[in-house]
N, C-alpha and C. Protein backbone atom coordinates (compact mmCIF):
# COMPACT_ATOMS: atom_id res chain seq x y z
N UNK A 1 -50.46 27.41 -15.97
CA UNK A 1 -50.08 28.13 -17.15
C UNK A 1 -49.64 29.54 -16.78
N UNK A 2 -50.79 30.65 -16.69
CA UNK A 2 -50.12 31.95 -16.33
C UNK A 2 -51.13 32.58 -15.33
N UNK A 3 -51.60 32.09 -14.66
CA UNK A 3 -52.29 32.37 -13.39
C UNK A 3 -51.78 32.80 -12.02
N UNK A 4 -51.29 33.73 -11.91
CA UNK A 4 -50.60 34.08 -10.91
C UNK A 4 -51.41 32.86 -9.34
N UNK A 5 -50.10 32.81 -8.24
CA UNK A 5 -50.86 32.05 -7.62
C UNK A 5 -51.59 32.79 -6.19
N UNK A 6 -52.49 32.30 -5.53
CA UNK A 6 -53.34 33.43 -5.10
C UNK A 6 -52.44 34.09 -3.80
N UNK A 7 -50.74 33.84 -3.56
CA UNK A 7 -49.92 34.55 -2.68
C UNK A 7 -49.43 35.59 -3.55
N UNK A 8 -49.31 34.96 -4.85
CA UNK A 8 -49.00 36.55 -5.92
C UNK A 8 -49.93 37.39 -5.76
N UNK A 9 -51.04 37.08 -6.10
CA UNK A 9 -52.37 38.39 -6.41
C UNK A 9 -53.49 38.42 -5.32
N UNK A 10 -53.28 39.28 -4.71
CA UNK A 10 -54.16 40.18 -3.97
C UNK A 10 -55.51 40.19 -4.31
N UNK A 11 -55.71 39.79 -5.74
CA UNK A 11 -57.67 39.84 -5.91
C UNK A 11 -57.54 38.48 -6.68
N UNK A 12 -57.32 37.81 -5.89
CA UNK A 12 -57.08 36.10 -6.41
C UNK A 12 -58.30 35.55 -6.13
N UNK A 13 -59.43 36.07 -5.23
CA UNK A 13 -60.28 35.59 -4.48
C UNK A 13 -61.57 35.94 -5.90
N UNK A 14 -61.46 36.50 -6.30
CA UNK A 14 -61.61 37.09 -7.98
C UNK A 14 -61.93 35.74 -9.12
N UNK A 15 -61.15 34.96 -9.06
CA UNK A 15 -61.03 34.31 -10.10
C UNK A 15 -61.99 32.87 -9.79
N UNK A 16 -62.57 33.15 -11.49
CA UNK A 16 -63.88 32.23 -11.19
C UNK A 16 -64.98 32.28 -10.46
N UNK A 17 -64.99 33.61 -9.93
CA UNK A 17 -65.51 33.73 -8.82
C UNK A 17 -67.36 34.57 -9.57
N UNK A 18 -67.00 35.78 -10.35
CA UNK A 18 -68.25 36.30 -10.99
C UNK A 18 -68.79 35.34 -12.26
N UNK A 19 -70.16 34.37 -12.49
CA UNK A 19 -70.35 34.36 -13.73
C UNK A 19 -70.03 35.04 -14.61
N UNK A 20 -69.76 35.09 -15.87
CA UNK A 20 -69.61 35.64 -16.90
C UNK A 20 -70.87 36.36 -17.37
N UNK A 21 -72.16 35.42 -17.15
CA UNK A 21 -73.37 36.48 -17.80
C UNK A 21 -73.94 37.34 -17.06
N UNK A 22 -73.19 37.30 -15.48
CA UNK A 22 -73.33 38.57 -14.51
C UNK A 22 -73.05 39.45 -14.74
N UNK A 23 -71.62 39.56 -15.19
CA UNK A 23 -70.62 40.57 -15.44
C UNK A 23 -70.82 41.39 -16.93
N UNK A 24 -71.62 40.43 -17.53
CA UNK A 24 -72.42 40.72 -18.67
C UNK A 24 -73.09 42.04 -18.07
N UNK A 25 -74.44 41.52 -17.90
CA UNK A 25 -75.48 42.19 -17.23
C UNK A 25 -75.05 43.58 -16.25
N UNK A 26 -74.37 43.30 -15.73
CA UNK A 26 -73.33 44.58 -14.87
C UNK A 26 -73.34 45.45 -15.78
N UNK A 27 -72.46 45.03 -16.35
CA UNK A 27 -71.63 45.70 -17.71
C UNK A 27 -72.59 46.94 -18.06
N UNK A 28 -73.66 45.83 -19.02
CA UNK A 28 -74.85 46.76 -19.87
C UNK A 28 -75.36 47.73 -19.24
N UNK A 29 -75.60 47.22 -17.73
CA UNK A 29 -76.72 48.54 -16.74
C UNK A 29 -75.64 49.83 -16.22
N UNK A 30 -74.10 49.02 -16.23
CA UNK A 30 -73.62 50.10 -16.09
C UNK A 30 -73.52 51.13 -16.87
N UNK A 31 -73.00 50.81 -18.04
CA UNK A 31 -73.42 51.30 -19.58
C UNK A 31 -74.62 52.20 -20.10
N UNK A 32 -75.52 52.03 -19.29
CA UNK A 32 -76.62 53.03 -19.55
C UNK A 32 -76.76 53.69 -18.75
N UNK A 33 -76.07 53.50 -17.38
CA UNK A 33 -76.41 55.08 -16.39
C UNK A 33 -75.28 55.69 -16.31
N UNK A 34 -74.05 55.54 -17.21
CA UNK A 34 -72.58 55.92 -17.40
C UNK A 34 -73.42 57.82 -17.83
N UNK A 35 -72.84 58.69 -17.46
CA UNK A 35 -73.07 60.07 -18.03
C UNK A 35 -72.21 60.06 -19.59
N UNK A 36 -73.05 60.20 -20.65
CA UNK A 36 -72.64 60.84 -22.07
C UNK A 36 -71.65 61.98 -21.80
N UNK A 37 -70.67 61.91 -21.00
CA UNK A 37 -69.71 62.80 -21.42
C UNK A 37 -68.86 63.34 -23.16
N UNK A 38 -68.56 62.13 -23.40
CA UNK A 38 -67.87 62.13 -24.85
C UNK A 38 -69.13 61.61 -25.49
N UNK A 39 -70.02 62.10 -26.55
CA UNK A 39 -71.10 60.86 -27.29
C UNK A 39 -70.57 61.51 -28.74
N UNK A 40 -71.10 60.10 -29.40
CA UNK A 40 -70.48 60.14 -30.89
C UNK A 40 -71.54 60.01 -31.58
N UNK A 41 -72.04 60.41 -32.68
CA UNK A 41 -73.06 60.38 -33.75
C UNK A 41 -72.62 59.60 -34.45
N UNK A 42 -73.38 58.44 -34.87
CA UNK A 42 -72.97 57.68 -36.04
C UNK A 42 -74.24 57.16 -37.18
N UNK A 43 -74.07 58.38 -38.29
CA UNK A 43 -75.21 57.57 -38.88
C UNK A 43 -75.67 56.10 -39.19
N UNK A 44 -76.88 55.88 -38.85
CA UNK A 44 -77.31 54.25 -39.36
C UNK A 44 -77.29 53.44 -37.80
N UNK A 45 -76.83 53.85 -37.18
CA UNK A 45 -76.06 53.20 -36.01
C UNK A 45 -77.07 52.13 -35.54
N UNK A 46 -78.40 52.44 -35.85
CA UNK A 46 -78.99 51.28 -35.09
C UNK A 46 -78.86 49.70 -36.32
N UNK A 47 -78.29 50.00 -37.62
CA UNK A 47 -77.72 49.21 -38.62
C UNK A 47 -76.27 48.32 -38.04
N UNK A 48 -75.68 49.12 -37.35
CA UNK A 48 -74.42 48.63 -37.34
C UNK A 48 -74.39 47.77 -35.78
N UNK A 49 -75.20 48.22 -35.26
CA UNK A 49 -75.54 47.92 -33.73
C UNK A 49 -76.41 46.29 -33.66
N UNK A 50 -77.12 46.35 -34.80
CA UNK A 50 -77.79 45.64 -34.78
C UNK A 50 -77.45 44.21 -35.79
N UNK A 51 -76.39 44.48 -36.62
CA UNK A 51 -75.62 44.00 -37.07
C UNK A 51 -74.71 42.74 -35.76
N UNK A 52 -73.78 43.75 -34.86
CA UNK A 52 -72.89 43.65 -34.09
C UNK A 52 -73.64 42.28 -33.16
N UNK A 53 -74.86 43.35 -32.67
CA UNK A 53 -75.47 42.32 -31.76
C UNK A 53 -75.68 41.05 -32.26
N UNK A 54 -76.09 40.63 -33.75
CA UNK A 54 -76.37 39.54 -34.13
C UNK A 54 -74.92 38.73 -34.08
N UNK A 55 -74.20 39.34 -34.30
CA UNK A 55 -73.06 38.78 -34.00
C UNK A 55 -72.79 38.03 -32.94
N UNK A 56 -73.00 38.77 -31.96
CA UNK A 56 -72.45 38.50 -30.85
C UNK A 56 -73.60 37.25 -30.57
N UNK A 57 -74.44 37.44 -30.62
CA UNK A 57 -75.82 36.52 -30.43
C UNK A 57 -75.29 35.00 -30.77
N UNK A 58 -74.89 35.01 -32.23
CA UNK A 58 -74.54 33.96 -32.56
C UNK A 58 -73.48 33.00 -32.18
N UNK A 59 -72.87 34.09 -32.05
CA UNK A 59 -71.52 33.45 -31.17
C UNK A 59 -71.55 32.68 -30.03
N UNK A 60 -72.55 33.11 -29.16
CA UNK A 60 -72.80 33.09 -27.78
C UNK A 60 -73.84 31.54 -28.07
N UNK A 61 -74.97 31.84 -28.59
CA UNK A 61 -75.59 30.73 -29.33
C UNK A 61 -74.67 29.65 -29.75
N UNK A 62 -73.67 29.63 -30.69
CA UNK A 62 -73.07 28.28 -30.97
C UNK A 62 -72.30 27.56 -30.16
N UNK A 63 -71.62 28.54 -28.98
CA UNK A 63 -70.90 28.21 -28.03
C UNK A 63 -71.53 27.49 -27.16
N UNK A 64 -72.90 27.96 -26.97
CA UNK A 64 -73.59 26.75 -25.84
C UNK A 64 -73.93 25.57 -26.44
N UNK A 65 -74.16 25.65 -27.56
CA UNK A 65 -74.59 24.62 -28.49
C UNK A 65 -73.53 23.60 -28.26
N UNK A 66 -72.58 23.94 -28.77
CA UNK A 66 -71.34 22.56 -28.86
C UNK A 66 -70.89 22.30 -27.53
N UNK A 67 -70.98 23.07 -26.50
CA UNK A 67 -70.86 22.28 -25.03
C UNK A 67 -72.16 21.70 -24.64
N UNK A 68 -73.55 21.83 -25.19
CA UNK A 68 -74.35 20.80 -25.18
C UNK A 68 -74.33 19.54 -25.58
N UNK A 69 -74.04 20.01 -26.94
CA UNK A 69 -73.48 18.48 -28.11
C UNK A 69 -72.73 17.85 -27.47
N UNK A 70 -71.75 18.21 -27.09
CA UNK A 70 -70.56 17.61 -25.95
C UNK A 70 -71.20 16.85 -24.87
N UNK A 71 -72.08 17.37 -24.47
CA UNK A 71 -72.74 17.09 -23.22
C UNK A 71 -71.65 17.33 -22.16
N UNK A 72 -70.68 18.89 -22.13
CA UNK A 72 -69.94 18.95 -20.57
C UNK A 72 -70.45 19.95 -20.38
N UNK A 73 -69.86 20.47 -18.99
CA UNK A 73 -70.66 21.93 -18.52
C UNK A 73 -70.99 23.15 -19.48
N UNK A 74 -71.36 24.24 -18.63
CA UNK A 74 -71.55 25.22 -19.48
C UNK A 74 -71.17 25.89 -18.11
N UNK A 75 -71.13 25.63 -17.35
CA UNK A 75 -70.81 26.81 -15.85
C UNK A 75 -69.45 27.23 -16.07
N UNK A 76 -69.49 28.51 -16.34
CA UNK A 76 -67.57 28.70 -16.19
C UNK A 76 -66.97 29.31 -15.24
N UNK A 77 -67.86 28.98 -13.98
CA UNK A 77 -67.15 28.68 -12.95
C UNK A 77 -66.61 27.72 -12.01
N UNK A 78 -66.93 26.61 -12.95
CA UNK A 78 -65.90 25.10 -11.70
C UNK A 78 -65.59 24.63 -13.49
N UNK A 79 -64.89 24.92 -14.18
CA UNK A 79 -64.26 24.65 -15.38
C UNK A 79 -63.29 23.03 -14.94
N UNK A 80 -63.39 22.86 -13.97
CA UNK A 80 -62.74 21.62 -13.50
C UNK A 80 -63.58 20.26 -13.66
N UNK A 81 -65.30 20.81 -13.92
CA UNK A 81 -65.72 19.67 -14.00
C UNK A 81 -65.90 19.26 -15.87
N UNK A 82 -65.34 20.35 -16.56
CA UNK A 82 -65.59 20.23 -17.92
C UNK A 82 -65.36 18.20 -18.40
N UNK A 83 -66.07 17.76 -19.04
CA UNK A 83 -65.56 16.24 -19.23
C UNK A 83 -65.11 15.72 -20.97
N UNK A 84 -65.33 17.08 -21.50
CA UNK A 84 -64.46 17.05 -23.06
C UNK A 84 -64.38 18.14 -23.33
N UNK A 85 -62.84 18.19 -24.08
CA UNK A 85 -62.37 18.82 -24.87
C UNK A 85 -63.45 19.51 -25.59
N UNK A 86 -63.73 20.82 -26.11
CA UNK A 86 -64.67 20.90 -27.10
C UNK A 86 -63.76 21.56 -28.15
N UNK A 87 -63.37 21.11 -29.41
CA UNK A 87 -62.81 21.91 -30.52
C UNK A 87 -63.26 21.85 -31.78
N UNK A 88 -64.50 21.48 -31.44
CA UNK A 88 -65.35 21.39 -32.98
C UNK A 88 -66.59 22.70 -32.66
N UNK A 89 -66.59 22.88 -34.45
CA UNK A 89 -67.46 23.94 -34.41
C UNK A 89 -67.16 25.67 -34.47
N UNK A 90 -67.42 26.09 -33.52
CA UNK A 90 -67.05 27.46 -33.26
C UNK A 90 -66.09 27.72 -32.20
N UNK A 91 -65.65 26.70 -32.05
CA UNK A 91 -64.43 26.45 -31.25
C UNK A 91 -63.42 25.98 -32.21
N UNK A 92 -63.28 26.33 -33.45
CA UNK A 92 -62.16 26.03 -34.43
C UNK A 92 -61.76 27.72 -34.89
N UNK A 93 -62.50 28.41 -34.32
CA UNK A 93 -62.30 29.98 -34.57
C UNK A 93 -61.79 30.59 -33.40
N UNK A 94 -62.43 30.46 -32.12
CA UNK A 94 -62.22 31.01 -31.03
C UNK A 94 -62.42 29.96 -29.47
N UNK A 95 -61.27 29.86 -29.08
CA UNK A 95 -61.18 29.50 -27.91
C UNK A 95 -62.50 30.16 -26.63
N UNK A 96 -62.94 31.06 -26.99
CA UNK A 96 -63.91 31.90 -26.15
C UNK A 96 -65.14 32.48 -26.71
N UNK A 97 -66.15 31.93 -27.38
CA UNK A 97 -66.99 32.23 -28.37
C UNK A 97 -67.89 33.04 -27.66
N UNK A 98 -68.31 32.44 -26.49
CA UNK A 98 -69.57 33.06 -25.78
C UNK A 98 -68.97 34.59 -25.10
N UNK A 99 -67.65 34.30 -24.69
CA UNK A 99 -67.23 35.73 -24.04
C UNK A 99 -66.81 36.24 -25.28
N UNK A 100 -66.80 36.16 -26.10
CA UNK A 100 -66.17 37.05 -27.56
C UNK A 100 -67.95 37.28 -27.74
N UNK A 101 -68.59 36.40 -27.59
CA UNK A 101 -70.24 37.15 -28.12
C UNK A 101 -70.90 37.74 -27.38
N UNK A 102 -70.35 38.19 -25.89
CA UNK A 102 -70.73 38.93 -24.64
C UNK A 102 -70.37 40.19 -24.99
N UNK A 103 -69.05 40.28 -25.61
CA UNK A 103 -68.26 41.78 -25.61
C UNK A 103 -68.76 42.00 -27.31
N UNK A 104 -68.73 41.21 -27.77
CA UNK A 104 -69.79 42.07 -29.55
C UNK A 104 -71.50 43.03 -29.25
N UNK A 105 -71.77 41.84 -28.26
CA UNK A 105 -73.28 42.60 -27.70
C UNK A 105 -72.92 43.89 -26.81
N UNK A 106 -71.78 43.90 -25.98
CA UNK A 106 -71.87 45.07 -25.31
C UNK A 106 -71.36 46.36 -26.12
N UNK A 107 -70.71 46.19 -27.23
CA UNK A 107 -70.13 46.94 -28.44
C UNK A 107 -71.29 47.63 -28.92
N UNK A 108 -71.99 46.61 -28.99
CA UNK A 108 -73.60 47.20 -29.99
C UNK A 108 -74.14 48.21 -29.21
N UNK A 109 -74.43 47.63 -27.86
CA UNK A 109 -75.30 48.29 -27.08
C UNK A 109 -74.21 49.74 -26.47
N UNK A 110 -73.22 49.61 -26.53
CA UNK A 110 -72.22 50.95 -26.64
C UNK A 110 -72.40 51.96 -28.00
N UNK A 111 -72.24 51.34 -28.91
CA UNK A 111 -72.97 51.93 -29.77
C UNK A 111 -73.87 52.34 -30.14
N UNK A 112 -75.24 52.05 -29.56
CA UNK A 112 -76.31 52.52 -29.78
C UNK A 112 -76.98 53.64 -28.85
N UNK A 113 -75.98 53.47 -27.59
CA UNK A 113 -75.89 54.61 -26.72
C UNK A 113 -75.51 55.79 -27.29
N UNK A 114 -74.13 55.59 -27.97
CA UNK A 114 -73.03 56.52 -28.55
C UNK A 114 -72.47 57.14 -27.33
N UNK A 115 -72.49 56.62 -26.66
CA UNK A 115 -71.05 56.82 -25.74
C UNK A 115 -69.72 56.18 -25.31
N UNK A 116 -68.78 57.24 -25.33
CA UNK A 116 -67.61 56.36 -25.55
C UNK A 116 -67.13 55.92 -24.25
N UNK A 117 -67.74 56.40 -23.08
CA UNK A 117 -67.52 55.87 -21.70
C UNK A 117 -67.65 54.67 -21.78
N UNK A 118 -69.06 54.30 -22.70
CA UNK A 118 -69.93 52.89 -22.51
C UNK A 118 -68.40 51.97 -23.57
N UNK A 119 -68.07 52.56 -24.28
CA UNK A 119 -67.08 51.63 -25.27
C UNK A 119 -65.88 51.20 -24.72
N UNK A 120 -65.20 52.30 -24.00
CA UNK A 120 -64.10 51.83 -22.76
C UNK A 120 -64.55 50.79 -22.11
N UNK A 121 -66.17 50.84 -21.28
CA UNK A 121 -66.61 49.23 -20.58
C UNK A 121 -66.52 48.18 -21.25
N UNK A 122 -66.35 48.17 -22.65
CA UNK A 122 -66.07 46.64 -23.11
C UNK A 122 -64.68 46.37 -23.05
N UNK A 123 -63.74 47.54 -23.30
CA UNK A 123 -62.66 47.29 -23.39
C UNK A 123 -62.30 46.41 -21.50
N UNK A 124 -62.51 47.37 -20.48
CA UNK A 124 -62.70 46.87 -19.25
C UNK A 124 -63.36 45.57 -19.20
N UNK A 125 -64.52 45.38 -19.43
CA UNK A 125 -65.14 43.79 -19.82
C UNK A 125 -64.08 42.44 -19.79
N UNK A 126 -63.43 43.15 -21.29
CA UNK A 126 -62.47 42.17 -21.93
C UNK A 126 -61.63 41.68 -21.23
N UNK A 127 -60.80 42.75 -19.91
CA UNK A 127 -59.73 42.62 -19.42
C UNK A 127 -60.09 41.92 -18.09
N UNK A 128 -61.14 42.52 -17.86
CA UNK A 128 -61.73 41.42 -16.58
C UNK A 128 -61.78 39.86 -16.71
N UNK A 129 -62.70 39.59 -18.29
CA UNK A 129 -62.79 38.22 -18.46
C UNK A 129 -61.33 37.48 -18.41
N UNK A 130 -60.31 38.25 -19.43
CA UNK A 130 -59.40 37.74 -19.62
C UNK A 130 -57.91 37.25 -18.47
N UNK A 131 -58.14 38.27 -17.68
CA UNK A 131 -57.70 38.09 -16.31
C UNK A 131 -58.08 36.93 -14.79
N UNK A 132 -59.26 37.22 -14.74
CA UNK A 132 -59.77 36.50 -13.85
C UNK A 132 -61.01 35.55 -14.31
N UNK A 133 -61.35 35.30 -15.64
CA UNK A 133 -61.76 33.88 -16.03
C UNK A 133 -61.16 33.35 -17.15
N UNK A 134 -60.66 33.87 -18.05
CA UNK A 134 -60.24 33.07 -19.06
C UNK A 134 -58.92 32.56 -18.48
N UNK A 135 -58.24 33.10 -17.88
CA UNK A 135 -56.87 32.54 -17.36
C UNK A 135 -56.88 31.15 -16.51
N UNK A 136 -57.63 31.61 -15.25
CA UNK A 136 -58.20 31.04 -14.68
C UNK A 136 -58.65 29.43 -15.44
N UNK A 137 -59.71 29.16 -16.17
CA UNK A 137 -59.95 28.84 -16.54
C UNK A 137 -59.31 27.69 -17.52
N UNK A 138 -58.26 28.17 -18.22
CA UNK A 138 -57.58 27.86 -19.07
C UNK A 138 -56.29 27.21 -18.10
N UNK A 139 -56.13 27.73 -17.20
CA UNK A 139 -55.19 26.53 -15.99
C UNK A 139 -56.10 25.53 -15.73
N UNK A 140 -57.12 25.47 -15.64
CA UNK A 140 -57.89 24.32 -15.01
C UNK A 140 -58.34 23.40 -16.41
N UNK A 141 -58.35 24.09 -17.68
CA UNK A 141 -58.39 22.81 -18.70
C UNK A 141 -57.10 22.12 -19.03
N UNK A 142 -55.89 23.20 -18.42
CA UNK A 142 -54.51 22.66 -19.11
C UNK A 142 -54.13 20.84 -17.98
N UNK A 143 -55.13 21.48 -16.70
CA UNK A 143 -54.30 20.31 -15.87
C UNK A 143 -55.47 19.25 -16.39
N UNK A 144 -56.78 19.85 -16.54
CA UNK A 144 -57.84 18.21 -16.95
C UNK A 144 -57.39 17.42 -18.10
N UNK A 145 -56.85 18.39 -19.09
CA UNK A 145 -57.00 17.97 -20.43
C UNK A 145 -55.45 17.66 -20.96
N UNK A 146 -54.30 18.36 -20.17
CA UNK A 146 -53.04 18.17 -20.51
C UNK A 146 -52.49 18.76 -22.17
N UNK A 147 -52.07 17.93 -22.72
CA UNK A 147 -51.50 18.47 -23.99
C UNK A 147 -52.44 18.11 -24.99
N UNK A 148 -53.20 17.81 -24.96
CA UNK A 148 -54.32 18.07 -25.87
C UNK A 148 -55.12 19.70 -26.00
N UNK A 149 -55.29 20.21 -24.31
CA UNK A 149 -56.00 21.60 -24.50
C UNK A 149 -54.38 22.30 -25.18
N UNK A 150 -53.20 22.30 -24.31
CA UNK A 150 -52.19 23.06 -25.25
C UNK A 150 -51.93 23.20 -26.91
N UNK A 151 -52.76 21.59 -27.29
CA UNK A 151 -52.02 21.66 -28.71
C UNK A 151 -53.39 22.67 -29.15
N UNK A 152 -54.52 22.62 -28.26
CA UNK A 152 -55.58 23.34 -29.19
C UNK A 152 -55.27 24.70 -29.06
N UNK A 153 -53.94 25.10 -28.06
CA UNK A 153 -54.19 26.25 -27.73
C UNK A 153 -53.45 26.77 -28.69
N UNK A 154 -52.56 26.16 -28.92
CA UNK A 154 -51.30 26.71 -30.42
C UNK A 154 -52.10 27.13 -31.75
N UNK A 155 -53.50 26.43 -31.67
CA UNK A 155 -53.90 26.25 -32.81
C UNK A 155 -54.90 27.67 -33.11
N UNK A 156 -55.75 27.25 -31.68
CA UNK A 156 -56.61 28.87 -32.05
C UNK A 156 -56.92 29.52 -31.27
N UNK A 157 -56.73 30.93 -31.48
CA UNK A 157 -56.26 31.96 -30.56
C UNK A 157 -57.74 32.29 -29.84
N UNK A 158 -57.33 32.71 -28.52
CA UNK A 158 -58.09 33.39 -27.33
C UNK A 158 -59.36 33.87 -28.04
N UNK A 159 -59.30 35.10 -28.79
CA UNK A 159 -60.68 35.76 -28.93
C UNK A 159 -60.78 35.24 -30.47
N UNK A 160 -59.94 36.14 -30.94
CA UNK A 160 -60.39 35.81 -32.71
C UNK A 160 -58.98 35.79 -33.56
């Protein structure tokens, strides 16, 4: 699909290569020893934070759920051994539920810091996942699954 091939890209060795709930975890610890250069006050914030997080919680929650129900992997790093399609559920909203509920939790927890260093890391987050696993990734369901993952892909978009 659009995976550069690893003579194109130089950090090809990259792809698939970090779990996702590593890069998670990275993320957050980086996030809290980031220096408050820019910090933002937001009243209520542990309301809106805590809000966010549930969000993200859930997301992340239903996503494992229906690749259980499914009974195919959950590792999204050999996405080659996936053995169904999953497009029921919370996969009729988002192609990426659990990494869309990785980056809502790191939002929260950016927010509850109130730093905007920490809020740029999700943005960075996003671009990591989307680069070197969702791409990734999404070549290796297009060749298992053929025009079935394409038609799902027409249907519903990447994050939200």
């Amino acid at each position: 699909m659009s995976t550069p091939s690893p003579s194109q890209n130089k950090f090809s060795w990259l792809f698939l290569r970090v779990p996702p709930v590593a890069l998670f975890a990275f993320s957050a610890a980086l996030m809290w020893f980031l220096p408050g250069v820019f910090t933002i006050v937001i009243p209520g914030v542990w309301m809106v934070a805590t809000l966010l997080a549930s969000v993200g919680s859930a997301f992340c929650i239903a996503g494992v759920l229906e690749f259980r129900n499914a009974k195919t992997t959950v590792n999204p790093t050999n996405p080659q051994a996936s053995t169904v399609l999953v497009v029921r559920g919370v996969y009729r909203w988002t192609r990426n539920p659990m990494y869309l509920g990785f980056a809502f939790l790191l939002l929260a927890f950016a927010m509850w810091l109130g730093k905007m260093s920490a809020m740029l890391l999700v943005l960075l987050f996003m671009a990591y996942l989307q680069h070197f696993q969702i791409r990734p990734e999404e070549d290796a369901l297009h060749v298992r699954f053929g025009a079935s993952f394409d038609a799902y892909c027409q249907q519903v978009r990447r994050w939200l």
